[in-house]
N, C-alpha and C. Protein backbone atom coordinates (compact mmCIF):
# COMPACT_ATOMS: atom_id res chain seq x y z
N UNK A 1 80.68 56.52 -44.20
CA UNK A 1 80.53 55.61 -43.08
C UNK A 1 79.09 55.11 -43.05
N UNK A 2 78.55 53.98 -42.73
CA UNK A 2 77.58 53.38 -42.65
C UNK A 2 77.40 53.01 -41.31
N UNK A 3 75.74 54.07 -41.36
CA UNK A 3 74.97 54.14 -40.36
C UNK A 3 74.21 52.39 -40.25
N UNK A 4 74.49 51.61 -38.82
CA UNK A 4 73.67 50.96 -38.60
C UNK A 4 72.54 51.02 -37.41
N UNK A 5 71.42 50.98 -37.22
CA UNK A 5 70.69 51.14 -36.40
C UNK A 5 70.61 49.77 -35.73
N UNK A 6 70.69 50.47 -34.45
CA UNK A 6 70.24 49.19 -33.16
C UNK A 6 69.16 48.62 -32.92
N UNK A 7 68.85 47.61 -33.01
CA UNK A 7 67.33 47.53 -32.01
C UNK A 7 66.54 48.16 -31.17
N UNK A 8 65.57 48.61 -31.25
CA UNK A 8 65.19 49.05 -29.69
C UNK A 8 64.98 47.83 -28.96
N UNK A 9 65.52 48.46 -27.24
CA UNK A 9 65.25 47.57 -26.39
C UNK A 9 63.71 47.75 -25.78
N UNK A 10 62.84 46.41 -26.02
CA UNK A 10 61.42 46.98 -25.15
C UNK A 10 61.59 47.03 -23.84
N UNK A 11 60.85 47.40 -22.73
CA UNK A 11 61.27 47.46 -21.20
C UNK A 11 59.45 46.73 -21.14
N UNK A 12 59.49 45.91 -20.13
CA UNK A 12 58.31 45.08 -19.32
C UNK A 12 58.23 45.79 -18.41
N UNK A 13 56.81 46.26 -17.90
CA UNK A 13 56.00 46.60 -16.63
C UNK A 13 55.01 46.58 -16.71
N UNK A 14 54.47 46.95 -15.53
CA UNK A 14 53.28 46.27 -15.47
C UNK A 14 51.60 47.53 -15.11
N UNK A 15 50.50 47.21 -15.93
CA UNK A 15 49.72 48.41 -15.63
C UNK A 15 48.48 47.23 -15.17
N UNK A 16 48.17 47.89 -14.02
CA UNK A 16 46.79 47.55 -13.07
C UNK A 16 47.20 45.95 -13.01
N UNK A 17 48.13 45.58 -12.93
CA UNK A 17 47.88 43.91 -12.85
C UNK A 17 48.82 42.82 -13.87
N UNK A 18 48.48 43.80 -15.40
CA UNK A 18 48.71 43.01 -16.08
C UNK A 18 50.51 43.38 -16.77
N UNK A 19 50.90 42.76 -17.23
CA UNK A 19 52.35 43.01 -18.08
C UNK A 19 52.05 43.44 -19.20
N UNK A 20 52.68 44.11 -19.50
CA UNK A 20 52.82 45.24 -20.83
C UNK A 20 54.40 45.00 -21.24
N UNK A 21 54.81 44.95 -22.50
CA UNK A 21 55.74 45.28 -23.06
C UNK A 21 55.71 46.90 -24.10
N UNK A 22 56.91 47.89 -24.23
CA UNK A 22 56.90 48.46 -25.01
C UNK A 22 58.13 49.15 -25.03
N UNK A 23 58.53 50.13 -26.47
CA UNK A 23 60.03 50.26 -26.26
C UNK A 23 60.33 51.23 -25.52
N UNK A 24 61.66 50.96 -24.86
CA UNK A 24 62.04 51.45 -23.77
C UNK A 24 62.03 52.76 -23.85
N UNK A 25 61.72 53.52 -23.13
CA UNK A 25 61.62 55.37 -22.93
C UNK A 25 60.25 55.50 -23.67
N UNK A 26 60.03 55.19 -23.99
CA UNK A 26 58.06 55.59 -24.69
C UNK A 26 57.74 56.05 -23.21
N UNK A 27 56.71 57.22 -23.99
CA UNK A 27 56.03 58.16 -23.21
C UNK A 27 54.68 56.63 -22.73
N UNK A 28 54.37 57.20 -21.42
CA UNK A 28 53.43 56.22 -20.56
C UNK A 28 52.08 55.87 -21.63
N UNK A 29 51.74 57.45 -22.30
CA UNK A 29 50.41 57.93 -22.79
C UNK A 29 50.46 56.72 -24.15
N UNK A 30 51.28 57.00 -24.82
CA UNK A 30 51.43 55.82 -25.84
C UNK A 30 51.52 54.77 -25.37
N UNK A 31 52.82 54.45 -24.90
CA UNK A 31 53.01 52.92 -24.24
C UNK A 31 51.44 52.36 -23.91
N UNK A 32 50.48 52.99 -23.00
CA UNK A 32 49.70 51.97 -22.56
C UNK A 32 48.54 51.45 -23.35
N UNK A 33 48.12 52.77 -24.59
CA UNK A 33 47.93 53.22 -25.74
C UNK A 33 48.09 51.34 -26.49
N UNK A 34 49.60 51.44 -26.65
CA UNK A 34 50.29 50.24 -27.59
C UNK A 34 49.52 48.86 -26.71
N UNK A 35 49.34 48.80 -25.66
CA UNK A 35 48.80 47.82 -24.91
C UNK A 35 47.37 47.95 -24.59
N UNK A 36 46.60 48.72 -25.19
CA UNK A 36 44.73 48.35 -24.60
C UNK A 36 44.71 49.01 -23.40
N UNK A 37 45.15 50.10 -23.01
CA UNK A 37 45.19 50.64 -21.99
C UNK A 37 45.08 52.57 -22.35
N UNK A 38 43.74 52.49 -21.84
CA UNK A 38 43.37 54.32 -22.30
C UNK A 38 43.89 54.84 -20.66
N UNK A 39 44.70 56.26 -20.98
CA UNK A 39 44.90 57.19 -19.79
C UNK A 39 44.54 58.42 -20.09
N UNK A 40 43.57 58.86 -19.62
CA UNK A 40 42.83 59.81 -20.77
C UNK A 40 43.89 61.57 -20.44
N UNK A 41 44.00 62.33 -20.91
CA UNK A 41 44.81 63.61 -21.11
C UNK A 41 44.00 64.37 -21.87
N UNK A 42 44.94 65.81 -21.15
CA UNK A 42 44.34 66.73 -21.99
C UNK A 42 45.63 68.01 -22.57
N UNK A 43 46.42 67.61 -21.64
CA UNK A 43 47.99 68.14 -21.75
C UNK A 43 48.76 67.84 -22.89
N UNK A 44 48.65 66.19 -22.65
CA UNK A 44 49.64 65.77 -23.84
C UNK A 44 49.07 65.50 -25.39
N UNK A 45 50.29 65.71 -25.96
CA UNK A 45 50.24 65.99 -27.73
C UNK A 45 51.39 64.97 -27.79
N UNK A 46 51.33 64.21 -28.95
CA UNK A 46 52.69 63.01 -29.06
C UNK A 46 53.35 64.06 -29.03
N UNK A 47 53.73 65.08 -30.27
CA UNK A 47 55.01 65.30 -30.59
C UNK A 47 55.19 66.96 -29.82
N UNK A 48 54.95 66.94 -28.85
CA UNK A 48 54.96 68.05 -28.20
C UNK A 48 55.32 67.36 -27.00
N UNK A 49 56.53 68.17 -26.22
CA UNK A 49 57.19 67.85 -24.58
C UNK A 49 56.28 67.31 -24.34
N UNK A 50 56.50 66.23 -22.92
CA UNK A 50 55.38 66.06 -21.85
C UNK A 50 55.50 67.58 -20.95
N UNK A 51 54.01 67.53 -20.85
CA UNK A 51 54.10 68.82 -19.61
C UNK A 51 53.69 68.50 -18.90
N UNK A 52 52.92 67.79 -18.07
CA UNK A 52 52.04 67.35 -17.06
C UNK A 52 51.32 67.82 -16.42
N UNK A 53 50.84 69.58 -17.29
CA UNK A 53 50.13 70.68 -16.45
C UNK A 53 48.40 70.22 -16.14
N UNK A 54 47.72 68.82 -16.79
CA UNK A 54 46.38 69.49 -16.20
C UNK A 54 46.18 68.29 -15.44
N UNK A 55 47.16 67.36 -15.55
CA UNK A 55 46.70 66.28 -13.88
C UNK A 55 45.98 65.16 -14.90
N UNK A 56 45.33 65.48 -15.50
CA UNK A 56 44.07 64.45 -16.01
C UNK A 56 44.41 62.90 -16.13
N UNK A 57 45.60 62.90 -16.45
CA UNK A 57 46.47 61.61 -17.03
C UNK A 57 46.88 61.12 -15.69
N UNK A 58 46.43 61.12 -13.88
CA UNK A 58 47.28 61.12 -12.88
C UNK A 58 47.20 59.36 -12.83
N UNK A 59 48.26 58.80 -12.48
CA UNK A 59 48.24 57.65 -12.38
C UNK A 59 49.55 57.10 -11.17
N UNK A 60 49.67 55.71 -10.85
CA UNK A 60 50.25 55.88 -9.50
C UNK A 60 51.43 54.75 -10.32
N UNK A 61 52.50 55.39 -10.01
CA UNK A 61 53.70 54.59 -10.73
C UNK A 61 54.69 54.30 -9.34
N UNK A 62 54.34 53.04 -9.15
CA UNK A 62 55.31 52.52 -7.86
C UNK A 62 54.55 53.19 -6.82
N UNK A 63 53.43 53.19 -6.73
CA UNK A 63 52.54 53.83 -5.49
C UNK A 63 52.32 55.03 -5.21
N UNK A 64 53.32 55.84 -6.23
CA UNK A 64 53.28 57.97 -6.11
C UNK A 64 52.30 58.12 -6.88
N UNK A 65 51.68 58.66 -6.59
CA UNK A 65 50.68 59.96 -7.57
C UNK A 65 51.58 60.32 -8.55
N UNK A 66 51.49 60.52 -9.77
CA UNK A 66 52.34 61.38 -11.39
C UNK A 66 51.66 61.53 -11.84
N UNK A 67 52.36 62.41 -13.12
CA UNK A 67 51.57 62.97 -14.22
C UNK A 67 51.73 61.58 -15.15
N UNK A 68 51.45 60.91 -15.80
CA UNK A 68 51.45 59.62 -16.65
C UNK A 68 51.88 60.25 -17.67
N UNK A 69 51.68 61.57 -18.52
CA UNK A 69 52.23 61.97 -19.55
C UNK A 69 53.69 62.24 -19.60
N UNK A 70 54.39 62.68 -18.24
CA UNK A 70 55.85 62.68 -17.77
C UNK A 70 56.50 61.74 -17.64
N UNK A 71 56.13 60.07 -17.95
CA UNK A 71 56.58 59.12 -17.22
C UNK A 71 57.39 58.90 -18.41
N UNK A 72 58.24 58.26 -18.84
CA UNK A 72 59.18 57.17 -19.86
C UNK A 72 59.04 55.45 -19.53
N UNK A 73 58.53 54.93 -20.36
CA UNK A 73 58.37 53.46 -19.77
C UNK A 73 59.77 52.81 -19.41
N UNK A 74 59.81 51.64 -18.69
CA UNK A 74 61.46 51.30 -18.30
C UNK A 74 60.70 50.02 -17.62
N UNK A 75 62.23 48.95 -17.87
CA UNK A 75 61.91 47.56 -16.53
C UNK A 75 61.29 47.72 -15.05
N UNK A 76 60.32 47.18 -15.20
CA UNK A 76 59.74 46.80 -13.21
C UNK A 76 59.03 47.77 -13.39
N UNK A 77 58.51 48.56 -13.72
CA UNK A 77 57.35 50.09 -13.45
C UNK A 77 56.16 49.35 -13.13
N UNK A 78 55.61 49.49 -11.62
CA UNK A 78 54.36 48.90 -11.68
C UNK A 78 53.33 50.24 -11.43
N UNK A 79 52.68 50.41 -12.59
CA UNK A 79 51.77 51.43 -12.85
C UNK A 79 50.31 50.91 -12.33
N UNK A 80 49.63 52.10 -12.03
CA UNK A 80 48.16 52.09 -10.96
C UNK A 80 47.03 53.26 -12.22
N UNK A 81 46.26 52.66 -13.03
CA UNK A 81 45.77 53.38 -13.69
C UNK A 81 44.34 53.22 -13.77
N UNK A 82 43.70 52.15 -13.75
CA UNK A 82 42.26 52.16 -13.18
C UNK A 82 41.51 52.47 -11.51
N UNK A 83 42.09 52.80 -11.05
CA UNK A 83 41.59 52.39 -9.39
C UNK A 83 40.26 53.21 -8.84
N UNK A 84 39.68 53.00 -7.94
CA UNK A 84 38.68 53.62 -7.69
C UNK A 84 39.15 55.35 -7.11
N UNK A 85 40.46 54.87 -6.32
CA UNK A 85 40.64 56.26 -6.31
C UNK A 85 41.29 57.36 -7.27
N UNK A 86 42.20 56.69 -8.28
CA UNK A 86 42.36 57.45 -9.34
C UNK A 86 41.46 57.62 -10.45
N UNK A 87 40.58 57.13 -9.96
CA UNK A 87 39.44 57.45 -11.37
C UNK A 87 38.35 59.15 -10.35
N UNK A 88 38.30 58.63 -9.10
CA UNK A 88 37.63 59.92 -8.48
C UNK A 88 38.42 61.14 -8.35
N UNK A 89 39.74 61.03 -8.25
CA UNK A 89 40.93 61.86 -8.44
C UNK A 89 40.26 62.52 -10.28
N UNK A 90 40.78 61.94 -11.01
CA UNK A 90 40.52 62.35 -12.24
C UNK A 90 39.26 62.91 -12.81
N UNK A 91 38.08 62.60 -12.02
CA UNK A 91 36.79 63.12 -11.93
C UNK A 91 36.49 64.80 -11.26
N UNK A 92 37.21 64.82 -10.05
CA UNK A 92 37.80 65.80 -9.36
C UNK A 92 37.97 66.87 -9.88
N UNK A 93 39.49 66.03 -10.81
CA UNK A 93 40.02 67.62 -11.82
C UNK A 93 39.57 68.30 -12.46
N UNK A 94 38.48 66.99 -13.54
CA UNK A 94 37.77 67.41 -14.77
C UNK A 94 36.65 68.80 -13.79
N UNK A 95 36.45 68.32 -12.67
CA UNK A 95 35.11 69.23 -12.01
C UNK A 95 35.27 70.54 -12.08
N UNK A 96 36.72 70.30 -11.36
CA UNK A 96 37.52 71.77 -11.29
C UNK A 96 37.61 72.46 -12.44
N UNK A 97 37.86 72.00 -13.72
CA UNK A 97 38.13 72.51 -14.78
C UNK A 97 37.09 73.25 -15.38
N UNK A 98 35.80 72.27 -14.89
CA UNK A 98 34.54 72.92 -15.82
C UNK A 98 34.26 73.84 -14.80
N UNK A 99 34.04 74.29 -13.69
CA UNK A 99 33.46 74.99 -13.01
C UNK A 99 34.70 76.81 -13.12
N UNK A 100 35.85 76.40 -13.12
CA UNK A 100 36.83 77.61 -13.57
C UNK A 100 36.51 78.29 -14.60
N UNK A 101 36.24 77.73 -15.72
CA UNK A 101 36.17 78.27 -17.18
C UNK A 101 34.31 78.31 -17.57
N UNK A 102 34.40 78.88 -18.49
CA UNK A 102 32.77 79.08 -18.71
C UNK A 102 32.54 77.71 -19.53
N UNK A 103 32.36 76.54 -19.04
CA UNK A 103 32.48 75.55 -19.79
C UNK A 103 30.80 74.86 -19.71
N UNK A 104 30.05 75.55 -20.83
CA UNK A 104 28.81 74.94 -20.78
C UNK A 104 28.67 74.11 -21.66
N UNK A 105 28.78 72.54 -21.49
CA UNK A 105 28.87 71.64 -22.64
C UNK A 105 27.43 71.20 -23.18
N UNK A 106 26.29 71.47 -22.21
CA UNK A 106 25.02 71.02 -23.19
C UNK A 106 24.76 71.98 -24.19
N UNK A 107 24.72 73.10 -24.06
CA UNK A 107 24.84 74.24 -25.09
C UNK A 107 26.14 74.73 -25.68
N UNK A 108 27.31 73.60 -25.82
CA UNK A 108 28.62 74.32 -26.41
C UNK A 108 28.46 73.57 -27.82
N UNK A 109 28.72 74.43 -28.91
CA UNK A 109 28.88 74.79 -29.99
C UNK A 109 29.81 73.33 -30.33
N UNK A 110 31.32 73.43 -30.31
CA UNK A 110 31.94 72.06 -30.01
C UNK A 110 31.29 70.81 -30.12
N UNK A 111 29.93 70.71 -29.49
CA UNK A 111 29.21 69.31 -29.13
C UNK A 111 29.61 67.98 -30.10
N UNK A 112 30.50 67.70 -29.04
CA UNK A 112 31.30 66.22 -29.72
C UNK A 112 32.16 66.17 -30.19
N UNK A 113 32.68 66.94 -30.53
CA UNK A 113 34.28 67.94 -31.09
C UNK A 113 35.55 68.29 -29.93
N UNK A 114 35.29 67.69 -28.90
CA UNK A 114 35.53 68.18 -27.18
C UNK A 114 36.33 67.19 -26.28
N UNK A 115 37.90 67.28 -26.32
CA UNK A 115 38.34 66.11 -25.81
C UNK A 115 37.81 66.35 -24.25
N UNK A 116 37.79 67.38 -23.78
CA UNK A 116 37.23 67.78 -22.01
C UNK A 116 35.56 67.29 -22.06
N UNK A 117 34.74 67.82 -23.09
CA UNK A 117 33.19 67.59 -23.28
C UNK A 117 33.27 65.97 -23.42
N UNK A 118 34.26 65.53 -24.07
CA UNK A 118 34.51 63.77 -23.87
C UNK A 118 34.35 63.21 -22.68
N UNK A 119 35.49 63.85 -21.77
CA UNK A 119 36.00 63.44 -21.27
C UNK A 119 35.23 63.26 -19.86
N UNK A 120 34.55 64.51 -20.05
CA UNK A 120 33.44 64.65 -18.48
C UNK A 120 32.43 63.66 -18.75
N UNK A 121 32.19 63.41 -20.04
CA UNK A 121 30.75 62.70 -20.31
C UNK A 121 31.55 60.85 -19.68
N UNK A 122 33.00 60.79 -20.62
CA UNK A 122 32.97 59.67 -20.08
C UNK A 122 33.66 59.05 -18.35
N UNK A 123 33.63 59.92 -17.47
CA UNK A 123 33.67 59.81 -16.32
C UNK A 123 32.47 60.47 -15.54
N UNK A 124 31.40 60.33 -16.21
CA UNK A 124 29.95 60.50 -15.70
C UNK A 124 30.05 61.41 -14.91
N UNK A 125 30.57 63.14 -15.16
CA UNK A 125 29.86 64.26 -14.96
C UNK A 125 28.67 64.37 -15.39
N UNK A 126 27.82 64.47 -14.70
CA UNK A 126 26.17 65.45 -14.94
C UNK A 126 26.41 66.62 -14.23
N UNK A 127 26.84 66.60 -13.18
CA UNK A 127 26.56 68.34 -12.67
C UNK A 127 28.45 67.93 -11.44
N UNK A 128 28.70 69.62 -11.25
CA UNK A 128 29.89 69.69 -10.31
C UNK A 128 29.36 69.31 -8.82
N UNK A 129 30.59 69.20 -8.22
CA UNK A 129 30.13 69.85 -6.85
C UNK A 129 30.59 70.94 -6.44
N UNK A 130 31.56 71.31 -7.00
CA UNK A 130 31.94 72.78 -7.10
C UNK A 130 31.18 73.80 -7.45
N UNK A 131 31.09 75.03 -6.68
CA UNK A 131 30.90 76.25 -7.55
C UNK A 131 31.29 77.01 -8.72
N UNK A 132 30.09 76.80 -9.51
CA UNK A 132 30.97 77.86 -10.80
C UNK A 132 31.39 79.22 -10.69
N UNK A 133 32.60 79.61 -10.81
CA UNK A 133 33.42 80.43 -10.53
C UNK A 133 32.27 81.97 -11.47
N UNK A 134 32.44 81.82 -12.69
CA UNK A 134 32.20 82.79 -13.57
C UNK A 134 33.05 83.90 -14.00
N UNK A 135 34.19 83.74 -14.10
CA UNK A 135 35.45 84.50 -13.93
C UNK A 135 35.36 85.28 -15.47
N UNK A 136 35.41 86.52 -15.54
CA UNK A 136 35.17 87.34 -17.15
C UNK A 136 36.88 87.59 -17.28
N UNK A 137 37.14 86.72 -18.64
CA UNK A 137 38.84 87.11 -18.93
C UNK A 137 38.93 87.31 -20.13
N UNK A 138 39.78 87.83 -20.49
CA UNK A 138 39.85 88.25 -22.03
C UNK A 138 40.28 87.33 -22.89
N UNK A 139 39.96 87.43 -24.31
CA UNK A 139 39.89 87.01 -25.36
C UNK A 139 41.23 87.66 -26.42
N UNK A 140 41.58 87.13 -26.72
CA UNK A 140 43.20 87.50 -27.60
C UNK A 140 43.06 86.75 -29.17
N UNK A 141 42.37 87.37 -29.94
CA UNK A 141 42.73 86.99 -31.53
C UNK A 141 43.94 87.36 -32.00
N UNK A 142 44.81 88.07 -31.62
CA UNK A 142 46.12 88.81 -31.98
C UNK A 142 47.09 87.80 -32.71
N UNK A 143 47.50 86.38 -32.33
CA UNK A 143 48.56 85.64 -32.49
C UNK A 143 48.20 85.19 -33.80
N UNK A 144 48.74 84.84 -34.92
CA UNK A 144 48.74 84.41 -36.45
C UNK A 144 47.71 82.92 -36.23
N UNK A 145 48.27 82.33 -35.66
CA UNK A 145 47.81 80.93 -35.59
C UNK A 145 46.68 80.05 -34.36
N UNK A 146 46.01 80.74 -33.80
CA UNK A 146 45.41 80.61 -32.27
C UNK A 146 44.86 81.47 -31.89
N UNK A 147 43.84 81.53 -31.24
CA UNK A 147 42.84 82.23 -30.28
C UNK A 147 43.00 82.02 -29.51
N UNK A 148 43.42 82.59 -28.08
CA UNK A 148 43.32 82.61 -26.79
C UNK A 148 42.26 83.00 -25.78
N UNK A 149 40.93 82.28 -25.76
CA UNK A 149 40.20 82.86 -24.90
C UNK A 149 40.11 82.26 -23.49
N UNK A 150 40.61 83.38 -23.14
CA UNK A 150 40.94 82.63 -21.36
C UNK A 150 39.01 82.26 -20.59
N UNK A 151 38.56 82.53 -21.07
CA UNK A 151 37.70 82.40 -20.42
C UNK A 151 36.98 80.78 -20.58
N UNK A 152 37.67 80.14 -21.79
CA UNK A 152 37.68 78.33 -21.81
C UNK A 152 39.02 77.84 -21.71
N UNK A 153 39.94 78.54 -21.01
CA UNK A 153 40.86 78.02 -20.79
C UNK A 153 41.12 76.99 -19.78
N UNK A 154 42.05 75.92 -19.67
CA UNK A 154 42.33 74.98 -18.42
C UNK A 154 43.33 75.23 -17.97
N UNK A 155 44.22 75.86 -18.35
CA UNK A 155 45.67 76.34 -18.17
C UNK A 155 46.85 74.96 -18.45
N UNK A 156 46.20 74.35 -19.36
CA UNK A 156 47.12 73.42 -20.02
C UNK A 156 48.26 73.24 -20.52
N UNK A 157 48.31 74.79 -20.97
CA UNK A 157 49.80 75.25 -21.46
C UNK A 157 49.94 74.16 -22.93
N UNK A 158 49.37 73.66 -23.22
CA UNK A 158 49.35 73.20 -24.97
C UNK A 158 49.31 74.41 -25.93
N UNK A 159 49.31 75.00 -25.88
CA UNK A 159 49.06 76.35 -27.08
C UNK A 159 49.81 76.62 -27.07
N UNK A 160 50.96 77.21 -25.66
CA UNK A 160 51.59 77.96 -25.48
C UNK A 160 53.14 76.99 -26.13
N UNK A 161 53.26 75.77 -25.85
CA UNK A 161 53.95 74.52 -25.94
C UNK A 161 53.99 74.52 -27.81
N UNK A 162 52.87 74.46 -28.49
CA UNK A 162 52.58 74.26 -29.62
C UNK A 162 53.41 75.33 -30.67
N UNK A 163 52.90 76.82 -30.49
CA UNK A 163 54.01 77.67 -30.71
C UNK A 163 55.33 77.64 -30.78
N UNK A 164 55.73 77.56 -29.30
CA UNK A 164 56.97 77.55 -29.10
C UNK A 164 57.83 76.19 -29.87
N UNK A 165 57.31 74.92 -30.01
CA UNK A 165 57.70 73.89 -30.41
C UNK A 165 58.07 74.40 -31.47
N UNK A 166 56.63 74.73 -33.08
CA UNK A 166 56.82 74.95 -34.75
C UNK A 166 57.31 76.10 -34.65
N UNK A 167 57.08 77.39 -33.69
CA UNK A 167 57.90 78.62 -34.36
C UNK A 167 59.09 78.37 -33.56
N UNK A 168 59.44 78.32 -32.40
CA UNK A 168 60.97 78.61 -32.19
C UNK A 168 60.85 79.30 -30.83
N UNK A 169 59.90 80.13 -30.59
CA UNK A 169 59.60 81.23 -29.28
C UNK A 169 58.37 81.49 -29.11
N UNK A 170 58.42 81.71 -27.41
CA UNK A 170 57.17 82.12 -27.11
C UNK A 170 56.32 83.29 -27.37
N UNK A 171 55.55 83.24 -27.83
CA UNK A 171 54.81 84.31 -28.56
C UNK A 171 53.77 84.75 -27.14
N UNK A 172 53.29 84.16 -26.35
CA UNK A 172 52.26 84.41 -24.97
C UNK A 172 52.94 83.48 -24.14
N UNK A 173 52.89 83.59 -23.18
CA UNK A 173 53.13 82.73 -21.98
C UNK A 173 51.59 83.24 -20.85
N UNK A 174 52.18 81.95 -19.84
CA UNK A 174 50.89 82.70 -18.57
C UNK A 174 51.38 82.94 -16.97
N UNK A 175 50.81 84.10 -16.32
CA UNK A 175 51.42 84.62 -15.56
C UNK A 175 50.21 83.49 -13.80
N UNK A 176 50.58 83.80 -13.05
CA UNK A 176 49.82 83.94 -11.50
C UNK A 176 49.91 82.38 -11.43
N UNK A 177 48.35 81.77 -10.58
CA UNK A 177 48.64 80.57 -10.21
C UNK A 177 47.21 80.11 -10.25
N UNK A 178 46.72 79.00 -10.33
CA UNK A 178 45.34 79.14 -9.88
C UNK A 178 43.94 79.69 -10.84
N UNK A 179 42.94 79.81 -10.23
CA UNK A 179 42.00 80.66 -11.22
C UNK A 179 42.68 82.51 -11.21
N UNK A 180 43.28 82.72 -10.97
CA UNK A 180 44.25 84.05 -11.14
C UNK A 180 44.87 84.23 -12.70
N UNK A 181 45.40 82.52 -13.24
CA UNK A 181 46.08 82.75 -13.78
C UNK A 181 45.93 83.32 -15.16
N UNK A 182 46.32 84.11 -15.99
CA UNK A 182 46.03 84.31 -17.39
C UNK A 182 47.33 84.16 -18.39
């Protein structure tokens, strides 16, 4: 029997203003990607689920707050991705993130190697307003393929995602909620 393939259908919507075309169900992160449109992440991996665990990607689809990495593009989506308040929203998170984890980027090793050390630099972190936590958590070389040191962790759940995707099962998962969590 002979396989014929369909077209994809593209779906039109619209980001900050302008119209975007791209094919229908594309993840937001690409889609806007395909159109001149950066949503910056730290969660999402193309070929790994969307998870939408670290916020970074938050963007306003039909006026809600979302994760942009969870979204599927489709007809009429009017997406909110530059705004003054989702850019201070996203500034926010990154704050939170560095001040949880021992995240010293003028002296980190990484320097420039760093999608988060990117990412603070390019939403003009110089200093938090948060308190740095200083939280001492352990370090896990154990797993074949990965280092787990919670103590630069964001709780992104990409590692844990990454595993489970190429091997089949979870090898670590993470327990609590919050800076609790490990």
């Amino acid at each position: 029997m002979l396989k014929t393939e369909l077209p994809m259908k593209n779906s039109s919507f619209i980001i900050d203003g302008r119209v975007c075309t791209a094919e229908k169900g594309l993840n937001l992160i690409e889609a806007a990607k395909q159109n001149g449109v950066f949503i910056p992440t730290l969660c999402h991996f193309k070929h790994l689920n969307p998870l939408g665990t670290c916020r970074v990607c938050t963007v306003k689809l039909n006026g809600k707050a979302v994760a942009g990495c969870t979204i599927h593009v489709a007809d009429e989506m009017d997406i909110e991705v530059n705004t003054s308040e989702l850019l201070n929203t996203r500034k926010a998170i990154l704050e939170m993130m560095f001040v949880e984890g021992n995240h010293f980027c003028p002296s980190c090793e990484k320097s420039g190697d760093c999608q988060m050390q990117n990412l603070g630099y390019e939403t003009g972190i110089k200093f938090t307003r948060f308190p740095h936590l200083f939280i001492d958590r352990i370090t896990d070389a154990r797993p074949e393929r990965i280092v787990v040191n919670q103590n630069r962790c964001i709780k992104c759940r990409r590692c844990i995602e990454e595993v489970k995707t190429y091997d089949g099962y979870t090898v670590f998962n993470s327990i609590n909620k919050g800076n609790k969590t490990i």
